[in-house]
N, C-alpha and C. Protein backbone atom coordinates (compact mmCIF):
# COMPACT_ATOMS: atom_id res chain seq x y z
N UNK A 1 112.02 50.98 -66.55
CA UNK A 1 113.03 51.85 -65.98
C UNK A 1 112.36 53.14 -65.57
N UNK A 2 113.07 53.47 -64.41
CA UNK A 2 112.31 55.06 -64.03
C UNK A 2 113.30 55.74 -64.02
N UNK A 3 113.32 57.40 -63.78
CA UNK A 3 114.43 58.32 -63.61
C UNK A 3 113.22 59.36 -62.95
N UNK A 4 113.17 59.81 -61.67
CA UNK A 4 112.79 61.10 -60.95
C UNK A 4 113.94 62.05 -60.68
N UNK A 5 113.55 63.84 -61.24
CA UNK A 5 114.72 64.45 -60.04
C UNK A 5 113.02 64.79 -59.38
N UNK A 6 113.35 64.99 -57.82
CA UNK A 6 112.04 66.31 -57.23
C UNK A 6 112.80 67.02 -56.45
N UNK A 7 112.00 67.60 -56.08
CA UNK A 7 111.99 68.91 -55.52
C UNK A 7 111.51 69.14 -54.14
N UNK A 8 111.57 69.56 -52.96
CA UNK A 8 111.30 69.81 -51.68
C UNK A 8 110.01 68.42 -51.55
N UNK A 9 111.18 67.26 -51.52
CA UNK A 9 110.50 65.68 -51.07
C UNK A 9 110.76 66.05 -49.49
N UNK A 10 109.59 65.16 -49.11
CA UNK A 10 109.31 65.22 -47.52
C UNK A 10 109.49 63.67 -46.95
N UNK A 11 110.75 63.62 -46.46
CA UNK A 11 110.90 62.17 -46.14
C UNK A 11 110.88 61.50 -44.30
N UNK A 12 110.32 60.65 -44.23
CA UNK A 12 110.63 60.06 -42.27
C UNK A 12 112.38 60.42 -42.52
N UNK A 13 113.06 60.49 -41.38
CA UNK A 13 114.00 60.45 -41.03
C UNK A 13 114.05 60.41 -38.92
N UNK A 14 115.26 58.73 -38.96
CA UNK A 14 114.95 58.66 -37.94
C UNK A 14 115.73 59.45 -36.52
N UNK A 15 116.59 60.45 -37.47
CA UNK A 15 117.33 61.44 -36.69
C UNK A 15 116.58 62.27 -36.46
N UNK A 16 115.23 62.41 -36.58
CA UNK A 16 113.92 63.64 -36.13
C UNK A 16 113.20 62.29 -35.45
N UNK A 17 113.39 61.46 -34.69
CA UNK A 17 112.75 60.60 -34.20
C UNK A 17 113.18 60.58 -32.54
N UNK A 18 111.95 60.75 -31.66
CA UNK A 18 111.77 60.48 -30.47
C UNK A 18 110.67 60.17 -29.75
N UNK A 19 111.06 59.68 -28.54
CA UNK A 19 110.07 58.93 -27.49
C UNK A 19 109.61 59.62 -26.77
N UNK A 20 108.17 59.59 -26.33
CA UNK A 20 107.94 60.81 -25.05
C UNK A 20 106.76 59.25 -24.61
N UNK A 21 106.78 59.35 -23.60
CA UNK A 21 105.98 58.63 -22.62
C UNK A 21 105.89 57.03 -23.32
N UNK A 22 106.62 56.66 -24.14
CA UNK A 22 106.85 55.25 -24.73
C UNK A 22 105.89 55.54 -26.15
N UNK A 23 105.65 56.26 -26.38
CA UNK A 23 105.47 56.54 -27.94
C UNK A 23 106.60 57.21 -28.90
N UNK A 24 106.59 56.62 -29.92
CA UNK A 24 107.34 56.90 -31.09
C UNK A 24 107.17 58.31 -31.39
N UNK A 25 107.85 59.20 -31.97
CA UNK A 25 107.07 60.36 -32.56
C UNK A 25 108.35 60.39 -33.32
N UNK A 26 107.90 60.97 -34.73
CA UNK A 26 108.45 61.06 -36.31
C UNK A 26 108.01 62.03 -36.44
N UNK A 27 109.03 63.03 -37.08
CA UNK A 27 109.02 64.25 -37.52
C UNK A 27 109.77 64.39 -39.31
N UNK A 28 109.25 64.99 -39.64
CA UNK A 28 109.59 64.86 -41.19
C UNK A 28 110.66 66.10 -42.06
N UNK A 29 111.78 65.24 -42.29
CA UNK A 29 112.94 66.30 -43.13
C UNK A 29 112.61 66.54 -44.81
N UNK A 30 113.04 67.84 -44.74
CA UNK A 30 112.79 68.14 -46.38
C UNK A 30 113.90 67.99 -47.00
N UNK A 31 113.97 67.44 -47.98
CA UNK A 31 115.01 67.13 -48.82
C UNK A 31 114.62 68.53 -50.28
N UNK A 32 115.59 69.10 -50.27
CA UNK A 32 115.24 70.32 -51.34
C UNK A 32 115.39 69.39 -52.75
N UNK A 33 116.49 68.45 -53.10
CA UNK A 33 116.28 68.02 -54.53
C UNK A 33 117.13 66.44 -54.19
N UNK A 34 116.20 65.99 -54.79
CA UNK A 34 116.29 64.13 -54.89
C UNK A 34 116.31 63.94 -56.02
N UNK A 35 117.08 62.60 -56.55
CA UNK A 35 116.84 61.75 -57.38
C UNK A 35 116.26 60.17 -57.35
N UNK A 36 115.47 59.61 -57.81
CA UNK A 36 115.28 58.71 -57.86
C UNK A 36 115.23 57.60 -59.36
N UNK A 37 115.91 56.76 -59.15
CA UNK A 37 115.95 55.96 -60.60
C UNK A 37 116.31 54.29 -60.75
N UNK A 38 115.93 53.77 -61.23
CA UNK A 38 115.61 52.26 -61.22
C UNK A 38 114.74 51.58 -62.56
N UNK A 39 114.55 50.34 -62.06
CA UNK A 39 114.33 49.46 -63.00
C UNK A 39 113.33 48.49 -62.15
N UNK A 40 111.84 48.57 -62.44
CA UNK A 40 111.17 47.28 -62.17
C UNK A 40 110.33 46.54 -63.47
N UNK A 41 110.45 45.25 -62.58
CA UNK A 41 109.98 44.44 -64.03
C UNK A 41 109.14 43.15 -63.43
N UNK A 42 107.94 43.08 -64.37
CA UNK A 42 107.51 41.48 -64.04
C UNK A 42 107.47 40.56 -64.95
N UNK A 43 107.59 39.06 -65.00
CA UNK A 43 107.14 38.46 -65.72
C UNK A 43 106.19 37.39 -65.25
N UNK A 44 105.16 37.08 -66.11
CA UNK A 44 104.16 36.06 -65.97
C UNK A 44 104.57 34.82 -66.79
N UNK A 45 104.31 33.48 -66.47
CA UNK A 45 104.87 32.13 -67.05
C UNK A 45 103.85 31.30 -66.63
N UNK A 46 102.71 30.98 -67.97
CA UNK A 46 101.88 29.80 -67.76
C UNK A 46 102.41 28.36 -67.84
N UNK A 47 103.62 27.77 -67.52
CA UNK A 47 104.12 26.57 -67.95
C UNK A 47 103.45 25.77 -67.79
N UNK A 48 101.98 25.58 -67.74
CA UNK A 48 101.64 24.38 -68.18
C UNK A 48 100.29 24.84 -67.87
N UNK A 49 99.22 23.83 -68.49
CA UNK A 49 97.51 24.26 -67.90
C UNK A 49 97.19 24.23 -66.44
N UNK A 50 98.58 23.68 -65.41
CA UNK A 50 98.30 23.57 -64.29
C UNK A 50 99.07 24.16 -63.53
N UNK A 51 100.29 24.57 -63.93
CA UNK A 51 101.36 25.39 -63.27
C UNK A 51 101.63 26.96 -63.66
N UNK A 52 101.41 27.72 -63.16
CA UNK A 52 101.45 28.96 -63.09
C UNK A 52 102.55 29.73 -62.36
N UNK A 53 103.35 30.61 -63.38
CA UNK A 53 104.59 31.15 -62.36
C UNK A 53 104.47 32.76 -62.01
N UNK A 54 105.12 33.51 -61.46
CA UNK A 54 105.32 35.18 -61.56
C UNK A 54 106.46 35.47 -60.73
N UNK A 55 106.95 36.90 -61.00
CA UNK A 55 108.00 37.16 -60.58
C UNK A 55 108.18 39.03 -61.07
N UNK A 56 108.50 39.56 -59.90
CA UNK A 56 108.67 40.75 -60.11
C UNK A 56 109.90 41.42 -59.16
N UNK A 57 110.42 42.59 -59.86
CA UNK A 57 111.98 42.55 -59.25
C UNK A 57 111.72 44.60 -58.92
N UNK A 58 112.04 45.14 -58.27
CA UNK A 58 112.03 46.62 -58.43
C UNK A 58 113.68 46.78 -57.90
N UNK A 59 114.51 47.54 -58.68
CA UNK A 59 115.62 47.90 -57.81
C UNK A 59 115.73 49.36 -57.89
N UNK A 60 116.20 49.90 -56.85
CA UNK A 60 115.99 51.61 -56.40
C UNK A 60 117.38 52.09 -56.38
N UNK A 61 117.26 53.05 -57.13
CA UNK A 61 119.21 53.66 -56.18
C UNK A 61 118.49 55.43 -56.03
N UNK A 62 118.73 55.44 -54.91
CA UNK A 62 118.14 57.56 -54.14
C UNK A 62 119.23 58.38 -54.12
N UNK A 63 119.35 59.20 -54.49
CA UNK A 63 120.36 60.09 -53.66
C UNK A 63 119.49 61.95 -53.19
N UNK A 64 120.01 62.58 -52.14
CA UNK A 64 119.70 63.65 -51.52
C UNK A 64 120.63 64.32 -52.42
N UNK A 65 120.67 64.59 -53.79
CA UNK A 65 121.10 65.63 -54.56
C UNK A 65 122.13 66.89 -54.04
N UNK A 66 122.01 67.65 -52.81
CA UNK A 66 122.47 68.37 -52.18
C UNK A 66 123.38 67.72 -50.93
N UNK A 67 122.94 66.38 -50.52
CA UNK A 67 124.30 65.85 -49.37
C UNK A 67 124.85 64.63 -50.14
N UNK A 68 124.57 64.16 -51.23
CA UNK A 68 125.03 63.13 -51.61
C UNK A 68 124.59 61.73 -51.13
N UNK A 69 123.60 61.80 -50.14
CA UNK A 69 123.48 60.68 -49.17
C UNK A 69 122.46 59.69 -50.00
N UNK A 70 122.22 58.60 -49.76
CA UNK A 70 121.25 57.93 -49.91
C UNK A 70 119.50 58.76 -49.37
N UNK A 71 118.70 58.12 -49.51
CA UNK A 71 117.01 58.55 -48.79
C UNK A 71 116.97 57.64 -48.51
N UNK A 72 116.32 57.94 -47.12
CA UNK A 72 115.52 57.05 -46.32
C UNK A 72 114.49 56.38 -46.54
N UNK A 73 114.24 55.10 -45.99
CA UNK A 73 113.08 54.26 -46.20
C UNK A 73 112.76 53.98 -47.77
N UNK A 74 113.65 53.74 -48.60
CA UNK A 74 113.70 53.31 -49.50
C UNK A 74 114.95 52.33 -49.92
N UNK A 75 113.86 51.05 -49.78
CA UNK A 75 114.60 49.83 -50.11
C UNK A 75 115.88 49.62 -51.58
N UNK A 76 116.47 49.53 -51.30
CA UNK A 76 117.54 48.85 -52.52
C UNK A 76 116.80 47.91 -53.59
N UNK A 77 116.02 46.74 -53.21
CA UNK A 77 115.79 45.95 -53.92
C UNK A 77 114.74 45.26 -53.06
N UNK A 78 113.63 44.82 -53.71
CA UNK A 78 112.50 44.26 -53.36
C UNK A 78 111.74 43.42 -54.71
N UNK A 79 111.68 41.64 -54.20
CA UNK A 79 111.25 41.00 -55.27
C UNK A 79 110.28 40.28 -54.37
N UNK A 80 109.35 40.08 -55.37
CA UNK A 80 108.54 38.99 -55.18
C UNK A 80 107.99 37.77 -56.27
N UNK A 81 107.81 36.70 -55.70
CA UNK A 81 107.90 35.13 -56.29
C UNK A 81 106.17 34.50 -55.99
N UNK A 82 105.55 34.22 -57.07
CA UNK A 82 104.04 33.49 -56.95
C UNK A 82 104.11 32.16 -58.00
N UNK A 83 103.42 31.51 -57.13
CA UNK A 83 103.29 29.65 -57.55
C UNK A 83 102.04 29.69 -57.59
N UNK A 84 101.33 29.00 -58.48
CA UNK A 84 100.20 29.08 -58.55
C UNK A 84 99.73 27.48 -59.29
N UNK A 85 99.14 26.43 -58.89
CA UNK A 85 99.69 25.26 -58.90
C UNK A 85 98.93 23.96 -58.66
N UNK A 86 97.55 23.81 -59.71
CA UNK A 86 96.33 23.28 -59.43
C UNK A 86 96.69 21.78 -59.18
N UNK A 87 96.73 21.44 -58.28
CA UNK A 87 96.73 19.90 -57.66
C UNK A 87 96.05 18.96 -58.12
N UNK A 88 94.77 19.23 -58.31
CA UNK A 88 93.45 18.06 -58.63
C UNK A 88 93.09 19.02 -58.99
N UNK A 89 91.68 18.63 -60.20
CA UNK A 89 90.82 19.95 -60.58
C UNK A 89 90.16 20.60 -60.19
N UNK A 90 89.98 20.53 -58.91
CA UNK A 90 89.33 21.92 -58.43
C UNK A 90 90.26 22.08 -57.19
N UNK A 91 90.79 21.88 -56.93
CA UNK A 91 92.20 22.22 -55.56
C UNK A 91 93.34 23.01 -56.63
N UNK A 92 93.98 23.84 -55.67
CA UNK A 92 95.00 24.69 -55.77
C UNK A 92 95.97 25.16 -54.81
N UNK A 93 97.19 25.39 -54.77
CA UNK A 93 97.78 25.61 -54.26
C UNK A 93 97.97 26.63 -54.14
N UNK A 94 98.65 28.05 -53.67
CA UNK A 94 99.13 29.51 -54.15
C UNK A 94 100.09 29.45 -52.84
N UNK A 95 101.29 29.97 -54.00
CA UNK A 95 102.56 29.84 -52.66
C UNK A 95 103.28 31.86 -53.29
N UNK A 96 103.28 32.16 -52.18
CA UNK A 96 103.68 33.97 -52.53
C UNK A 96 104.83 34.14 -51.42
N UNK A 97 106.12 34.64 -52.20
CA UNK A 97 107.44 35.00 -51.73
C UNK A 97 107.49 36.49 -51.99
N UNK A 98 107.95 37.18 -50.52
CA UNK A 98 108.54 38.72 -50.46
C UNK A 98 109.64 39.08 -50.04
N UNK A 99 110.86 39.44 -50.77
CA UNK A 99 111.81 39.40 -49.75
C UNK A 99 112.23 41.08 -50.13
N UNK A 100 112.92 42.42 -49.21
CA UNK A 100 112.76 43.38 -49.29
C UNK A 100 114.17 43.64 -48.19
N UNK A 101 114.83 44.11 -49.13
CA UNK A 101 116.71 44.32 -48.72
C UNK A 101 116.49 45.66 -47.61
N UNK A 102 117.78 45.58 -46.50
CA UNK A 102 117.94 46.70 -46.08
C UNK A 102 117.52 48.30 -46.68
N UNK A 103 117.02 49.42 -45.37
CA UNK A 103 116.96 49.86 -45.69
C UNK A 103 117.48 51.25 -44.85
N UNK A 104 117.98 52.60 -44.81
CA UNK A 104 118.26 53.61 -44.19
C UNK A 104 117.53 53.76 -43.71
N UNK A 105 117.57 53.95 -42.24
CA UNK A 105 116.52 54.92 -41.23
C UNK A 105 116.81 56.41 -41.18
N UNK A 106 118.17 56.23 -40.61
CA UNK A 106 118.51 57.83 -39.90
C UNK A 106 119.80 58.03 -40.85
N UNK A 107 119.20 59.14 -41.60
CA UNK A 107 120.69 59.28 -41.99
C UNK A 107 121.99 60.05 -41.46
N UNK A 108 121.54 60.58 -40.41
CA UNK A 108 122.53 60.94 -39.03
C UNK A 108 123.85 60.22 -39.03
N UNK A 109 122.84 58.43 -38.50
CA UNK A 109 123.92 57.68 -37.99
C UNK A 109 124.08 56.60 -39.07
N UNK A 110 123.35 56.11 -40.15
CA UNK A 110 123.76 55.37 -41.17
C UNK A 110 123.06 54.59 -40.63
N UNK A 111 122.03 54.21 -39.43
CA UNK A 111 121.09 53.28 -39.36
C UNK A 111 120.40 52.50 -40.55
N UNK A 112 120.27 51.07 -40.13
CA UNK A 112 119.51 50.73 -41.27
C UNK A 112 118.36 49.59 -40.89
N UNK A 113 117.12 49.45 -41.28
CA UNK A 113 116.37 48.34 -41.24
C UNK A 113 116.98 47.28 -41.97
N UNK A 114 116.96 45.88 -41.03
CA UNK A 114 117.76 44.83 -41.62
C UNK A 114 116.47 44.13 -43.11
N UNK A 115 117.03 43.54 -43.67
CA UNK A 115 116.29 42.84 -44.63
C UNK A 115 115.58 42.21 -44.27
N UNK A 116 114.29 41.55 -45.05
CA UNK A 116 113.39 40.15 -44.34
C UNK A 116 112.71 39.67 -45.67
N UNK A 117 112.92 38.65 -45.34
CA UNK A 117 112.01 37.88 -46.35
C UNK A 117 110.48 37.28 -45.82
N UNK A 118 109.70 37.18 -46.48
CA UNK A 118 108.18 36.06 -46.08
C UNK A 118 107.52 35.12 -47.11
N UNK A 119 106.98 34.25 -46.58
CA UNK A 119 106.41 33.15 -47.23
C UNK A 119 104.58 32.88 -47.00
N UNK A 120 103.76 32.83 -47.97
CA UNK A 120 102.49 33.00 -47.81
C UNK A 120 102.26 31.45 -48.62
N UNK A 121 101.50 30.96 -47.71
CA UNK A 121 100.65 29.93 -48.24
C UNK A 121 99.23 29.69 -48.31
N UNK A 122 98.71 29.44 -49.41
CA UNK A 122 97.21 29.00 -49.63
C UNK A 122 96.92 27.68 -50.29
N UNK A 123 95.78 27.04 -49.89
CA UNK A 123 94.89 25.55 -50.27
C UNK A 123 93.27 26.21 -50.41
N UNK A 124 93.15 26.31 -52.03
CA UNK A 124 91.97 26.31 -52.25
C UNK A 124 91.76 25.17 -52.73
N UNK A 125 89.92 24.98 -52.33
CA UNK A 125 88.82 23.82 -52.55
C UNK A 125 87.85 24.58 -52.87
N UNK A 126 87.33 24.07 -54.45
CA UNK A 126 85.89 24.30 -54.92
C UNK A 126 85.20 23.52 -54.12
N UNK A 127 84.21 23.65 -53.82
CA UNK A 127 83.47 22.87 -52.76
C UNK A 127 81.60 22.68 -53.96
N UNK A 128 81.60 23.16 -54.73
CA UNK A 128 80.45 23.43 -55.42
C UNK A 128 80.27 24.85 -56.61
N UNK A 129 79.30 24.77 -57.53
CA UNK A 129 79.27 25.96 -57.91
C UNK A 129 79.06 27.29 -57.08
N UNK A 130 80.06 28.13 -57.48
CA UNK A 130 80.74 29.38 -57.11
C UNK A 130 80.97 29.65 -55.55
N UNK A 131 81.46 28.31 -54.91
CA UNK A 131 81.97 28.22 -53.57
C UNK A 131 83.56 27.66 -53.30
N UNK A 132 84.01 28.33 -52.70
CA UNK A 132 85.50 27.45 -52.65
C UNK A 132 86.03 27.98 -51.10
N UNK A 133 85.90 26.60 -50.67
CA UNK A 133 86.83 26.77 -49.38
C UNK A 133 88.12 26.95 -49.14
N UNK A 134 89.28 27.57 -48.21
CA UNK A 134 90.38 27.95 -48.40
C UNK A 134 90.95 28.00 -46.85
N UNK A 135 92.19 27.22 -46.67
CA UNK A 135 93.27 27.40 -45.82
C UNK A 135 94.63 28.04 -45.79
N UNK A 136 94.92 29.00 -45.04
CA UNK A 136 96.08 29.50 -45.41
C UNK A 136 97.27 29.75 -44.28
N UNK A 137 98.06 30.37 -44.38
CA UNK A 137 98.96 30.93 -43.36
C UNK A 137 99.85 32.04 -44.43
N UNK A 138 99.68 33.22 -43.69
CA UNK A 138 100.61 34.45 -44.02
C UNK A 138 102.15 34.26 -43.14
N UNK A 139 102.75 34.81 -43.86
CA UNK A 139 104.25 35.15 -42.95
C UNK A 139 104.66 33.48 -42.04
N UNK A 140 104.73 32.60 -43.29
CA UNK A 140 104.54 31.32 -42.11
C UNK A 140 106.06 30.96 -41.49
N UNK A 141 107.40 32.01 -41.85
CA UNK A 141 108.04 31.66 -40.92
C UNK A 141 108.04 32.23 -39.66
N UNK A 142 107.06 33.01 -39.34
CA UNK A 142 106.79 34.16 -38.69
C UNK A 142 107.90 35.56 -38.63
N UNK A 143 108.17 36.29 -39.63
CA UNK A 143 109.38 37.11 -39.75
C UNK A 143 108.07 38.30 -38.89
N UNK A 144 109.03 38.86 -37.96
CA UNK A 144 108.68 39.96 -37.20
C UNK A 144 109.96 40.91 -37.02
N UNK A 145 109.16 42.09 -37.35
CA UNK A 145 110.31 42.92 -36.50
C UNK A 145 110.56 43.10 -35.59
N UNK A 146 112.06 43.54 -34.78
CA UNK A 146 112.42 43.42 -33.75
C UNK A 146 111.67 44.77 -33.22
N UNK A 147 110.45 44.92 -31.96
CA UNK A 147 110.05 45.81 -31.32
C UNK A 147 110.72 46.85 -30.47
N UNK A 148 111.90 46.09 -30.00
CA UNK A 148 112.82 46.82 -28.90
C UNK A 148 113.98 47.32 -29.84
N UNK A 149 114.00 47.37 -31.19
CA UNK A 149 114.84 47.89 -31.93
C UNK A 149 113.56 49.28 -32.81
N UNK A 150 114.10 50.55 -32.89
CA UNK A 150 113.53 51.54 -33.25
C UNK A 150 113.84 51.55 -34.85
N UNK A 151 114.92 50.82 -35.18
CA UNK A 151 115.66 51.26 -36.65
C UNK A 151 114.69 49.56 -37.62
N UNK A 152 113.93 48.97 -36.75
CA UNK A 152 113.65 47.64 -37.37
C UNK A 152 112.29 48.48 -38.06
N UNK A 153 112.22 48.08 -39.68
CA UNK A 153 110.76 48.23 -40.31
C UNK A 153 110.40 47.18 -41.01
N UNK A 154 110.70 45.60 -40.29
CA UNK A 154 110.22 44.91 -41.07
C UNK A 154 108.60 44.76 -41.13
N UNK A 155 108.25 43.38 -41.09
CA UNK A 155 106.82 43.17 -41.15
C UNK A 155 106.31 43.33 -39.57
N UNK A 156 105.28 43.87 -39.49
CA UNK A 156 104.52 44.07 -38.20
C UNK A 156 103.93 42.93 -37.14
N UNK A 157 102.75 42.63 -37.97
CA UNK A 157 102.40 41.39 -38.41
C UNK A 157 103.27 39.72 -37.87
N UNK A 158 103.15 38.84 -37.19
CA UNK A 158 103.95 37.45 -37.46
C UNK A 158 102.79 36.86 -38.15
N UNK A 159 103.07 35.54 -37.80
CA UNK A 159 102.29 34.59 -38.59
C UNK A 159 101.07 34.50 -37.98
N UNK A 160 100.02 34.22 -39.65
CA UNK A 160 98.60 34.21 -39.09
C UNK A 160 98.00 33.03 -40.44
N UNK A 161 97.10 32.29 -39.16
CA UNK A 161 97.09 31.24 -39.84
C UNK A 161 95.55 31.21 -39.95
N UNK A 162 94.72 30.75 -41.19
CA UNK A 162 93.09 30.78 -41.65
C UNK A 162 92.73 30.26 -42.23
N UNK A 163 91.34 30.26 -41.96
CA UNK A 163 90.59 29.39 -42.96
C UNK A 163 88.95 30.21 -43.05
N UNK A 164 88.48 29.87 -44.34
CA UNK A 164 87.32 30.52 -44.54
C UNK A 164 86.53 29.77 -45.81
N UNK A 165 85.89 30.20 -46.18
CA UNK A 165 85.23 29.81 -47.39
C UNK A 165 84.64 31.59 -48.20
N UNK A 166 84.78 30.94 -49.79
CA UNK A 166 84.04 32.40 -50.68
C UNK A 166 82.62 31.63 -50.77
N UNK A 167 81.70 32.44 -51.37
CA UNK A 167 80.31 32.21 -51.74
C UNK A 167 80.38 33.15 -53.28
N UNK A 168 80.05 32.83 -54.38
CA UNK A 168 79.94 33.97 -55.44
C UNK A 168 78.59 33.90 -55.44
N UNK A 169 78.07 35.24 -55.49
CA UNK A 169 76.35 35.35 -55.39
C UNK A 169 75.93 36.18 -56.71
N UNK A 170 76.75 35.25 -57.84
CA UNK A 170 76.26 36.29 -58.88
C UNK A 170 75.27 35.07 -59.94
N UNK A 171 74.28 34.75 -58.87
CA UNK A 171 73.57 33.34 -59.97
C UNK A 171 74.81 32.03 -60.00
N UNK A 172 75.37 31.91 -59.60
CA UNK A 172 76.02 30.42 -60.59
C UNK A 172 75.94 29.29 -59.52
N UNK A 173 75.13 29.58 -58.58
CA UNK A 173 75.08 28.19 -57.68
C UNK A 173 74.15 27.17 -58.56
């Protein structure tokens, strides 16, 4: 659990936000006294020598002390979910969930960034001592934010899909 009050916090706000020649420009409001307070938590779960779980939760509640309002760019609630999930003995799986609730842009107009969730996948292969090859894809439903929307802060980023191999060069080949 947390509890912040502060004091002359410096936050984006997208009611100090404008365009000049197709660039963004952000200007920054002072908030004289904030609160901030919440609860994050993780837990780890080895259920088995081959299955591996995690899970972590943060929930936020802000207020601008002096307007009563919510703060900007601070999510409500943001969790994330990891699988971790050895297939054969030297293969692995790793599956990583983010999902991250609306959030205030402008507190002018009550704007808000919509929610988004993402999904990360990985396939590791030991290939030999201290080598392991690996395929993956980030963001594989491709969640993007909407560009032609100014109030969107989701992920930047769509989907990106790879492959590589590690080498450990500390002696163990």
């Amino acid at each position: 659990m947390f509890y912040n009050r502060v004091s002359d916090l410096i936050q984006t706000d997208m009611s100090n936000f404008s365009v000049v020649n197709g660039v963004a420009l952000y200007t920054y409001r002072n908030v004289a006294h904030a609160r901030t307070q919440g609860l994050e938590t993780t837990v780890r779960w080895q259920a088995t020598s081959r299955l591996g779980l995690n899970a972590a939760y943060t929930y936020t509640d802000t207020e601008d002390l002096d307007t009563g309002t919510e703060l900007t760019r601070r999510p409500r609630s943001m969790a994330r979910l990891g699988l971790d999930w050895r297939l054969f003995p030297r293969t692995e799986l790793s599956v990583r969930g983010r999902y991250q609730s609306s959030e205030l842009v402008d507190s002018t107009t009550g704007a808000r960034s919509p929610s988004w969730t993402t999904l990360d996948l990985v396939l590791n292969q030991k290939i030999g001592r201290g080598a392991t090859a690996f395929i993956g894809v980030n963001n594989l439903f491709d969640r993007q934010r909407d560009f032609s929307n100014a109030n969107d802060f989701g992920p930047v980023a769509g989907r990106f899909i790879y492959l590589g191999a590690r080498f450990n060069t500390d002696g163990a080949f």
